[in-house]
N, C-alpha and C. Protein backbone atom coordinates (compact mmCIF):
# COMPACT_ATOMS: atom_id res chain seq x y z
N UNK A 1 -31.80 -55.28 -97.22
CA UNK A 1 -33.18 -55.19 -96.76
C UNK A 1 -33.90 -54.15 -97.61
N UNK A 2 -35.09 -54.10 -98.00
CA UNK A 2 -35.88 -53.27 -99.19
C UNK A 2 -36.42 -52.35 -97.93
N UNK A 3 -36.76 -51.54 -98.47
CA UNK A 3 -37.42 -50.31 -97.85
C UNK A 3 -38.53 -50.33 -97.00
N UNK A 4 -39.45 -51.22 -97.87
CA UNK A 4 -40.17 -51.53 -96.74
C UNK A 4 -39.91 -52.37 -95.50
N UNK A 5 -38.99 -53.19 -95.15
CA UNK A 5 -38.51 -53.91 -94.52
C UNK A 5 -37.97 -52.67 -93.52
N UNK A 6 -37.24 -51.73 -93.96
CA UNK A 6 -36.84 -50.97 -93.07
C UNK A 6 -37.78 -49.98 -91.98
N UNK A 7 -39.20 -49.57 -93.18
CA UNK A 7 -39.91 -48.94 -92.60
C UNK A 7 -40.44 -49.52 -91.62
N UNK A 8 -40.68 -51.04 -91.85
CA UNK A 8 -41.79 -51.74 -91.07
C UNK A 8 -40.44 -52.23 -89.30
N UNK A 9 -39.48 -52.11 -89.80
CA UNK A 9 -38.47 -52.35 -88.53
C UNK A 9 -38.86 -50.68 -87.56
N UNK A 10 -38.73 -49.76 -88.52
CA UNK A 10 -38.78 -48.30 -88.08
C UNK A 10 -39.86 -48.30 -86.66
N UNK A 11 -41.40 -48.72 -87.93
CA UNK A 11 -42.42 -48.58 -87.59
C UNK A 11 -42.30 -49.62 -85.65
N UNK A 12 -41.78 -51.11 -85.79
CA UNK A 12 -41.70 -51.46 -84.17
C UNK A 12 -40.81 -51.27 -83.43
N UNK A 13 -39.83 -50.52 -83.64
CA UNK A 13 -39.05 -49.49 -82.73
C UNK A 13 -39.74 -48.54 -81.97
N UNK A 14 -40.47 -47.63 -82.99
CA UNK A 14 -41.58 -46.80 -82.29
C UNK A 14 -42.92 -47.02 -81.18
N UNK A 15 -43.21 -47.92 -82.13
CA UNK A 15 -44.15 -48.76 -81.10
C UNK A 15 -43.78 -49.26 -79.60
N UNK A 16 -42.43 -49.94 -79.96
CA UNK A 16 -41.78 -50.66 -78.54
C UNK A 16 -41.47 -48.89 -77.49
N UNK A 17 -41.24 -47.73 -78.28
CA UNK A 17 -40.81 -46.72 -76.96
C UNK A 17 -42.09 -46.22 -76.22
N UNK A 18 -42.68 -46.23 -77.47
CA UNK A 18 -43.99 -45.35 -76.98
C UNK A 18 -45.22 -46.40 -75.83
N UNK A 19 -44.97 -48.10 -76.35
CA UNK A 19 -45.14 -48.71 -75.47
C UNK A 19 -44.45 -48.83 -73.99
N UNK A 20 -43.19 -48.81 -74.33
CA UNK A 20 -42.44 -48.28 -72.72
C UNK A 20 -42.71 -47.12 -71.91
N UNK A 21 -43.42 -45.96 -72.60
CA UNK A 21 -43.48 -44.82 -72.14
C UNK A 21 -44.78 -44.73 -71.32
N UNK A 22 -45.43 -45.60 -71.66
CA UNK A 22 -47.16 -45.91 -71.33
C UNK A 22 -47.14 -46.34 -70.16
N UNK A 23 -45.93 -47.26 -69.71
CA UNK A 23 -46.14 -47.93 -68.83
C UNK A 23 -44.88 -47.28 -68.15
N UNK A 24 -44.28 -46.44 -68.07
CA UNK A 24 -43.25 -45.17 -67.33
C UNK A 24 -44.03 -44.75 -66.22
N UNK A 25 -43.10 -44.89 -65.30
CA UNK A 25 -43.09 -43.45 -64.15
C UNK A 25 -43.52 -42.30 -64.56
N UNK A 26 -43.09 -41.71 -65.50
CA UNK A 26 -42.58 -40.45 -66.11
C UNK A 26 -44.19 -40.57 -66.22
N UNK A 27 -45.22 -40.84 -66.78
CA UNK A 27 -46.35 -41.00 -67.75
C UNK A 27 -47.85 -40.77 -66.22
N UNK A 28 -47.20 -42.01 -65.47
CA UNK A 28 -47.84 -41.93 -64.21
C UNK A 28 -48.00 -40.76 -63.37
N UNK A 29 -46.97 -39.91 -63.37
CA UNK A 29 -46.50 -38.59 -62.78
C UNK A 29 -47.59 -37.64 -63.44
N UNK A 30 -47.02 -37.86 -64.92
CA UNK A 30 -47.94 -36.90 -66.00
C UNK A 30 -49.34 -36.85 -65.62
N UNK A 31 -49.65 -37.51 -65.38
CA UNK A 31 -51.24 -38.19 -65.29
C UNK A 31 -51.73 -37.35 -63.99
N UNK A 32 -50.90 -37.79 -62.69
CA UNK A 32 -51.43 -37.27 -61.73
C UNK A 32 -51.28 -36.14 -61.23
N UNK A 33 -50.38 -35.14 -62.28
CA UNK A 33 -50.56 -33.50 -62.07
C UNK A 33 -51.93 -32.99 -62.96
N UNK A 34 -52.05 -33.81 -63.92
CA UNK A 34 -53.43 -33.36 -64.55
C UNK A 34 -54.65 -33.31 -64.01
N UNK A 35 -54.80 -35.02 -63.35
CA UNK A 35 -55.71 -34.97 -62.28
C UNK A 35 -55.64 -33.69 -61.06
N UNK A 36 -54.37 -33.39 -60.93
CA UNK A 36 -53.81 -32.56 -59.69
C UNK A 36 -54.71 -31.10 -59.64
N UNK A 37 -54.50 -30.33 -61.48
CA UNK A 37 -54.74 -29.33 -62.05
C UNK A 37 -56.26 -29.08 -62.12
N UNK A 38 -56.71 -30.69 -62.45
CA UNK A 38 -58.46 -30.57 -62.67
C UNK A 38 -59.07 -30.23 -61.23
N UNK A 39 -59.02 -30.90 -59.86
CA UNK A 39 -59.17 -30.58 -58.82
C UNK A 39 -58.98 -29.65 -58.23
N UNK A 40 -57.83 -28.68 -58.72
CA UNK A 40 -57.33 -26.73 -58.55
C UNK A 40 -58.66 -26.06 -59.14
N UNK A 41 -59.06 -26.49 -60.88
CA UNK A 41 -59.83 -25.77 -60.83
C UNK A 41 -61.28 -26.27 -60.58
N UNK A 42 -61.88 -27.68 -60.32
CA UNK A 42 -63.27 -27.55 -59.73
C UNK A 42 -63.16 -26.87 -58.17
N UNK A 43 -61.97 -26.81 -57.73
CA UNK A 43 -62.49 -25.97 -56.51
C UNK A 43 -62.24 -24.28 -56.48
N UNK A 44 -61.65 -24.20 -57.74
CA UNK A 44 -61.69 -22.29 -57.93
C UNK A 44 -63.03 -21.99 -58.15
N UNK A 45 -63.73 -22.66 -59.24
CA UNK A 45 -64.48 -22.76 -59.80
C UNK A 45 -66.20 -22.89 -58.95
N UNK A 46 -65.83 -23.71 -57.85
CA UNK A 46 -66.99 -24.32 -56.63
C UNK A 46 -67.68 -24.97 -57.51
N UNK A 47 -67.43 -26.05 -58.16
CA UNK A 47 -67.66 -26.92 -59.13
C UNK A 47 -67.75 -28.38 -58.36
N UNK A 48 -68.92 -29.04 -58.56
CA UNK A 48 -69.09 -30.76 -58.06
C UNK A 48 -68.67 -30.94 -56.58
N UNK A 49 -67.88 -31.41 -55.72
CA UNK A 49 -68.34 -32.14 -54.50
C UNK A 49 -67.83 -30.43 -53.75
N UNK A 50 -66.96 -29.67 -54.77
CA UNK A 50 -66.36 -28.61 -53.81
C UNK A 50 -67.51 -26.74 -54.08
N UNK A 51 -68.61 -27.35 -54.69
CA UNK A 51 -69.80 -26.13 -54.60
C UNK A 51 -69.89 -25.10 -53.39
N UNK A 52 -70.07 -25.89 -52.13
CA UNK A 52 -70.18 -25.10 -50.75
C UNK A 52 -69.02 -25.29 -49.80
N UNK A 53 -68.28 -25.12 -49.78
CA UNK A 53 -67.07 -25.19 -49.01
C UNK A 53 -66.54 -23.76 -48.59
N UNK A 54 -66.91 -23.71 -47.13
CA UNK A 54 -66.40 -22.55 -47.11
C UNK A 54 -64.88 -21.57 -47.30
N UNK A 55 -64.61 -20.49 -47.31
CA UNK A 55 -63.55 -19.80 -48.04
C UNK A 55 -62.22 -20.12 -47.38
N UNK A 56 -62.74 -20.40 -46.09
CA UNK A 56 -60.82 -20.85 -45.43
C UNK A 56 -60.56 -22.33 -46.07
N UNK A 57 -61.54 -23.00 -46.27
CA UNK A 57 -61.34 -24.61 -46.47
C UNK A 57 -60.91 -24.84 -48.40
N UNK A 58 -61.31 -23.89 -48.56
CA UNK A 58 -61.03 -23.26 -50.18
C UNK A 58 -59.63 -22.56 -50.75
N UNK A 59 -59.18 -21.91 -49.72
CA UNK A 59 -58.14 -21.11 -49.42
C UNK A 59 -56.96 -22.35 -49.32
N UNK A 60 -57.27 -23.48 -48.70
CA UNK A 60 -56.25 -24.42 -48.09
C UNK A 60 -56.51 -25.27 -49.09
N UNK A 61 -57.36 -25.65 -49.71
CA UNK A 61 -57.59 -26.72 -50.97
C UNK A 61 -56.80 -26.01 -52.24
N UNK A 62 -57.26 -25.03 -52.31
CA UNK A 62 -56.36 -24.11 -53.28
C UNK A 62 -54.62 -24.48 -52.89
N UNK A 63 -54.10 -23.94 -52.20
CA UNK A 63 -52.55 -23.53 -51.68
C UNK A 63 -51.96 -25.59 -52.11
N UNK A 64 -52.59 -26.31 -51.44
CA UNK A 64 -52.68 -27.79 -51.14
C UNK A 64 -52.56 -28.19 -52.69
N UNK A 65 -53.28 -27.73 -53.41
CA UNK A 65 -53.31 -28.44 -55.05
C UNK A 65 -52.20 -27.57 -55.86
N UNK A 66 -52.38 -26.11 -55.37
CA UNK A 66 -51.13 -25.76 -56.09
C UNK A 66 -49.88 -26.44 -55.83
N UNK A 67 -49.40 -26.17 -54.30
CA UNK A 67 -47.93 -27.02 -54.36
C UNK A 67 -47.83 -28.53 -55.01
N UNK A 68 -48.79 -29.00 -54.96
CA UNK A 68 -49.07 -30.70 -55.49
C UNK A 68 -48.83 -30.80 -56.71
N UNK A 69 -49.03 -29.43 -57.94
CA UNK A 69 -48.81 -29.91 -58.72
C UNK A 69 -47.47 -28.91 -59.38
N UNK A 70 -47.20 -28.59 -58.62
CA UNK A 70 -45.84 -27.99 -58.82
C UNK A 70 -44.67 -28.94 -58.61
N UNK A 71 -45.49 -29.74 -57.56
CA UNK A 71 -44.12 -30.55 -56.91
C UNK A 71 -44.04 -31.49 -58.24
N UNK A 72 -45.48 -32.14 -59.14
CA UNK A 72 -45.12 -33.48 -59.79
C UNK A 72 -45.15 -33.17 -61.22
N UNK A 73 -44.81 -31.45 -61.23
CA UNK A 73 -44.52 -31.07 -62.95
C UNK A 73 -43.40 -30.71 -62.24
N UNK A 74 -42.45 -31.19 -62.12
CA UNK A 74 -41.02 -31.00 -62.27
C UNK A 74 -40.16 -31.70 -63.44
């Protein structure tokens, strides 16, 4: 097989994992600690729907997003 033949085999090996990985658990997880993290900080922040919320309900949204995304970055 010539070289390029090999590269171009190389090249849909890669493709086929990184396509498996897209469509992973693992990827899904990833995703929804990020989302998890963005929602920690619009409400540190009092940013969009969480602006006026008072400090106990802030306090518990806080504690609530931290463990959430502790639990799904494991």
């Amino acid at each position: 097989m010539s070289d390029v033949g090999l590269v171009a085999k190389a090249v849909a090996e890669i493709a086929k994992v990184v396509g498996n990985w897209q469509v992973s658990a693992e990827r899904r997880r990833m995703q929804k600690a990020i989302a998890t993290a963005e929602e920690y900080i619009f409400v540190n922040e009092g940013a969009g729907e969480y602006e006026n919320i008072p400090l106990a309900k802030k306090g518990k949204l806080l504690r609530h997003f931290c463990k959430r995304f502790f639990t799904l970055n494991n």
